[in-house]
N, C-alpha and C. Protein backbone atom coordinates (compact mmCIF):
# COMPACT_ATOMS: atom_id res chain seq x y z
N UNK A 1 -11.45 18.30 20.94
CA UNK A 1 -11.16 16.96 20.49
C UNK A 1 -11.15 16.89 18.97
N UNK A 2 -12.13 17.17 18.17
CA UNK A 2 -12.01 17.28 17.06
C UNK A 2 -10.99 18.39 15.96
N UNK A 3 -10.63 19.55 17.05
CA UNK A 3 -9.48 19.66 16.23
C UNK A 3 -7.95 18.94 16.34
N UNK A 4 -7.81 18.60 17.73
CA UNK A 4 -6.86 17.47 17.35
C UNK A 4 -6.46 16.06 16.13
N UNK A 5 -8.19 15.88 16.92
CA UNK A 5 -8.13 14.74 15.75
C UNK A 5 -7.93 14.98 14.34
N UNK A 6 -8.64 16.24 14.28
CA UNK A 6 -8.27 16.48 12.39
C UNK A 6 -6.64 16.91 12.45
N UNK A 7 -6.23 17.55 13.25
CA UNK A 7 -4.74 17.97 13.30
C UNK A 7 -3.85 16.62 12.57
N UNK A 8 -4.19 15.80 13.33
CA UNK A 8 -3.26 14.40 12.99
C UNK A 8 -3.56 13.73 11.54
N UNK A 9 -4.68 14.29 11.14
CA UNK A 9 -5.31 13.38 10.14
C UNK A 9 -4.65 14.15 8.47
N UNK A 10 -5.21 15.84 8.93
CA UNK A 10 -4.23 16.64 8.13
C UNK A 10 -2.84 16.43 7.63
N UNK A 11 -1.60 16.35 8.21
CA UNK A 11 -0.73 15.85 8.12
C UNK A 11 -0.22 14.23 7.40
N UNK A 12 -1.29 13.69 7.04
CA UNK A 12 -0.75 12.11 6.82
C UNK A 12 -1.08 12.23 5.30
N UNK A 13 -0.58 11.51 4.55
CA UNK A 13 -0.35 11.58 3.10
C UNK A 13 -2.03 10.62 3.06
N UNK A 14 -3.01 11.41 1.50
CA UNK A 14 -3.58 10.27 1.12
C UNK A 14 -3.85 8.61 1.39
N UNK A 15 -2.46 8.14 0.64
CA UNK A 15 -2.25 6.89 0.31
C UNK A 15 -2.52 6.61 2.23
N UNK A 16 -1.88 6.69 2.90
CA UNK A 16 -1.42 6.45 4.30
C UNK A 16 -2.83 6.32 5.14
N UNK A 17 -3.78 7.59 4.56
CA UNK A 17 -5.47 7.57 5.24
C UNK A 17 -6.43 6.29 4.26
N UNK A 18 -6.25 6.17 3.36
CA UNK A 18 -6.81 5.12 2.48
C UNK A 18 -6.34 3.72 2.70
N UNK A 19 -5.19 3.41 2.77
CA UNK A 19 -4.76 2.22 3.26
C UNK A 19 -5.67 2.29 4.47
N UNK A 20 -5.27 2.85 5.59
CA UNK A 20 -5.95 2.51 6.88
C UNK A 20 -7.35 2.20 7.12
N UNK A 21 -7.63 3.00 6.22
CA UNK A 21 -9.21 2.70 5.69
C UNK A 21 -9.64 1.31 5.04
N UNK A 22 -8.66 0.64 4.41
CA UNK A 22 -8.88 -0.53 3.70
C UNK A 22 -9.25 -0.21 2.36
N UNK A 23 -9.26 0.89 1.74
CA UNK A 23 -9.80 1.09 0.22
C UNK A 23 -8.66 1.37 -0.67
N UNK A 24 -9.05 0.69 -1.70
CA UNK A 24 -8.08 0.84 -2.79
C UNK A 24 -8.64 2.27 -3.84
N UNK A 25 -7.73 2.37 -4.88
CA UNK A 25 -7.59 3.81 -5.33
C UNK A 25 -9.20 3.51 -6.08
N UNK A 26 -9.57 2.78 -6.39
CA UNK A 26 -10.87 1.91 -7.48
C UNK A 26 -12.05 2.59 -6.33
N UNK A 27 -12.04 2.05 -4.93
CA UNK A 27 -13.20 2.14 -4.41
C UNK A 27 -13.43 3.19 -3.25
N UNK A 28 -11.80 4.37 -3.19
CA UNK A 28 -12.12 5.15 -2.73
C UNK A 28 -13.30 6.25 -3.73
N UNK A 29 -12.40 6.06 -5.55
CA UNK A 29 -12.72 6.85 -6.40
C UNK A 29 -14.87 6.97 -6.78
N UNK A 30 -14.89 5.25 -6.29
CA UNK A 30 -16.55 5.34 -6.28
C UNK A 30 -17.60 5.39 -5.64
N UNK A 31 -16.24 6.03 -3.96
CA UNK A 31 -17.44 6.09 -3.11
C UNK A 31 -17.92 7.79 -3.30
N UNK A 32 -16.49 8.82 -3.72
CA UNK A 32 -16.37 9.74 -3.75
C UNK A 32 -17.51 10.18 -5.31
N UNK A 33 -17.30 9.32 -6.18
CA UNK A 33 -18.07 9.70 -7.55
C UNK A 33 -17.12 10.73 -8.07
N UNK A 34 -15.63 10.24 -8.31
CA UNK A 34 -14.97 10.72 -9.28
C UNK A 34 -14.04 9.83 -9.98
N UNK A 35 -13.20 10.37 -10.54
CA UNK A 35 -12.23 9.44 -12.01
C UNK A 35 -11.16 8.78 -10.58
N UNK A 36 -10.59 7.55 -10.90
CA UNK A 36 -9.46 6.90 -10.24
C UNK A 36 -8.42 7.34 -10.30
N UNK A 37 -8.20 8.74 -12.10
CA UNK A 37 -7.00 9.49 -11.94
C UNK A 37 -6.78 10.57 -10.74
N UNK A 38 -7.62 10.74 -10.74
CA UNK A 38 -7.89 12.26 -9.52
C UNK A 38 -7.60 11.22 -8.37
N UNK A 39 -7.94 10.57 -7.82
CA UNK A 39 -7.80 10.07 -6.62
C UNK A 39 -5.49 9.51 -7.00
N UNK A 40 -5.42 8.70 -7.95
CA UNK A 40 -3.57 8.75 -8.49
C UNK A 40 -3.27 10.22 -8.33
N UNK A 41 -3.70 11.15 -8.63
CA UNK A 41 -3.45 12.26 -8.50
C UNK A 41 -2.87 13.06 -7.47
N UNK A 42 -3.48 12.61 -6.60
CA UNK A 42 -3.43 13.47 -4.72
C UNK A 42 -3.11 12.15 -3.85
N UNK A 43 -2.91 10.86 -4.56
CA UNK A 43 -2.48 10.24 -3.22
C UNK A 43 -0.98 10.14 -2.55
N UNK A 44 -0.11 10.65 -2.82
CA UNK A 44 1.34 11.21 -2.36
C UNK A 44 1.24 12.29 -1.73
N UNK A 45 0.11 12.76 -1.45
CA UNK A 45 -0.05 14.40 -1.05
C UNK A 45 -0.57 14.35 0.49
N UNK A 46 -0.21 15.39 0.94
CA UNK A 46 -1.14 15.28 2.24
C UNK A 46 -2.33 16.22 2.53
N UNK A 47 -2.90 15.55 2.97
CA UNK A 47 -4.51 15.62 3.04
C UNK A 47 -4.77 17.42 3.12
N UNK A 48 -3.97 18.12 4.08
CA UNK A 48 -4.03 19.33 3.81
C UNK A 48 -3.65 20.37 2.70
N UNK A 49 -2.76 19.56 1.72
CA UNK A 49 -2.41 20.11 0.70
C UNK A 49 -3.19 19.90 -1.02
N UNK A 50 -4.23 18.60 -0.30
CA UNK A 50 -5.40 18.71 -1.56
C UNK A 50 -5.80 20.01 -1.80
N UNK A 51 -6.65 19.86 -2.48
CA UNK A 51 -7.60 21.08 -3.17
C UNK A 51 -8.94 21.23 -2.22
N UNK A 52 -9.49 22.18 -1.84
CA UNK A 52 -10.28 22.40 -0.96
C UNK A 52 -12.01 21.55 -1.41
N UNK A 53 -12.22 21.86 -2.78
CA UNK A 53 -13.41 21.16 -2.71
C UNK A 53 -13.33 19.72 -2.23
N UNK A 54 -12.52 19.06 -3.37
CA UNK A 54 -12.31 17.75 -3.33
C UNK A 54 -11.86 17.41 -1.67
N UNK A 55 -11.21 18.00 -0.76
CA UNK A 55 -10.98 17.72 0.48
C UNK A 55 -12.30 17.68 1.61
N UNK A 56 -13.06 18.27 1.26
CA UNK A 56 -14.57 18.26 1.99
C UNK A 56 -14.71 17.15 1.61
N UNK A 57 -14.96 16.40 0.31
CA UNK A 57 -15.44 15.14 0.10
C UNK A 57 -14.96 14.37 1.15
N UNK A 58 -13.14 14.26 0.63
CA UNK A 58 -12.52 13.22 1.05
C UNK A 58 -12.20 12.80 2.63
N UNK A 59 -12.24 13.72 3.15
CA UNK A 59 -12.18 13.97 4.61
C UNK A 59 -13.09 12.92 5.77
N UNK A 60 -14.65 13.12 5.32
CA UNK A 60 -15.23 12.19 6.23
C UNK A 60 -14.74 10.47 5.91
N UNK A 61 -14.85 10.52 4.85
CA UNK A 61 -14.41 8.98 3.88
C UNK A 61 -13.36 8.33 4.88
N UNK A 62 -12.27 9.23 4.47
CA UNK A 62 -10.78 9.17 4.90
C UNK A 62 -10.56 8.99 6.86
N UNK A 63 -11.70 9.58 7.10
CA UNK A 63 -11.62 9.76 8.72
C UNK A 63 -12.44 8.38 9.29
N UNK A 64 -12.89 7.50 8.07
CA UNK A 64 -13.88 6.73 9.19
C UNK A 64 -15.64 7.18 9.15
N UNK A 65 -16.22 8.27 9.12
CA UNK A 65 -17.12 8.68 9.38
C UNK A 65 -18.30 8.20 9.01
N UNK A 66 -18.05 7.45 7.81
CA UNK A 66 -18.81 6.81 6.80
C UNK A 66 -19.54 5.49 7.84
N UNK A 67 -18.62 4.43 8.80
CA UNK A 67 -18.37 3.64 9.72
C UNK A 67 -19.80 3.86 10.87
N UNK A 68 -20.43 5.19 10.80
CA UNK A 68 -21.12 5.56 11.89
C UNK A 68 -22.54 5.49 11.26
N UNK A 69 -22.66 4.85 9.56
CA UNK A 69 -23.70 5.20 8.86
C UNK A 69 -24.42 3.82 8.72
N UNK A 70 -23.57 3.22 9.09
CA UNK A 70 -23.96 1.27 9.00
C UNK A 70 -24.81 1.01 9.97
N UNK A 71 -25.88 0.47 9.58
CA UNK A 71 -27.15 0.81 10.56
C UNK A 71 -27.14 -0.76 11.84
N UNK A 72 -26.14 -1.73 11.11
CA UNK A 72 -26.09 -3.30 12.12
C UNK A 72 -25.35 -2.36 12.98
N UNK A 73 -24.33 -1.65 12.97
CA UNK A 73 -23.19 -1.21 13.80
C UNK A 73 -23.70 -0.54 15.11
């Protein structure tokens, strides 16, 4: 299951996982704790074609995962 799911997730541009997410380039950049250019940087890109560190970050963010940390939920 989970490699499917990342299968699909891989493939979708940045911008496309962040929208869905509801975050703008401002509050993806401060959940991650980097510059808002870097995030302008890679958002036309697809998620598999980031840079490997920065993609560990962005990955759980981008997937939702964060969603499972909200303690009312």
């Amino acid at each position: 299951m989970f490699f499917f799911k990342n299968f699909r997730i891989n493939n979708k541009t940045v911008k496309e996982l962040r929208k869905n997410q509801g975050f703008t380039v401002r509050e993806l950049a401060i959940k991650l704790k980097v510059e808002t250019k870097v995030i302008k940087m890679i958002d036309e890109k697809k998620l598999k074609d980031v840079p490997e560190p920065l993609r560990t970050k962005i990955s759980p963010v981008l997937r939702g995962d964060i969603l499972n940390k909200i303690p009312w939920l």
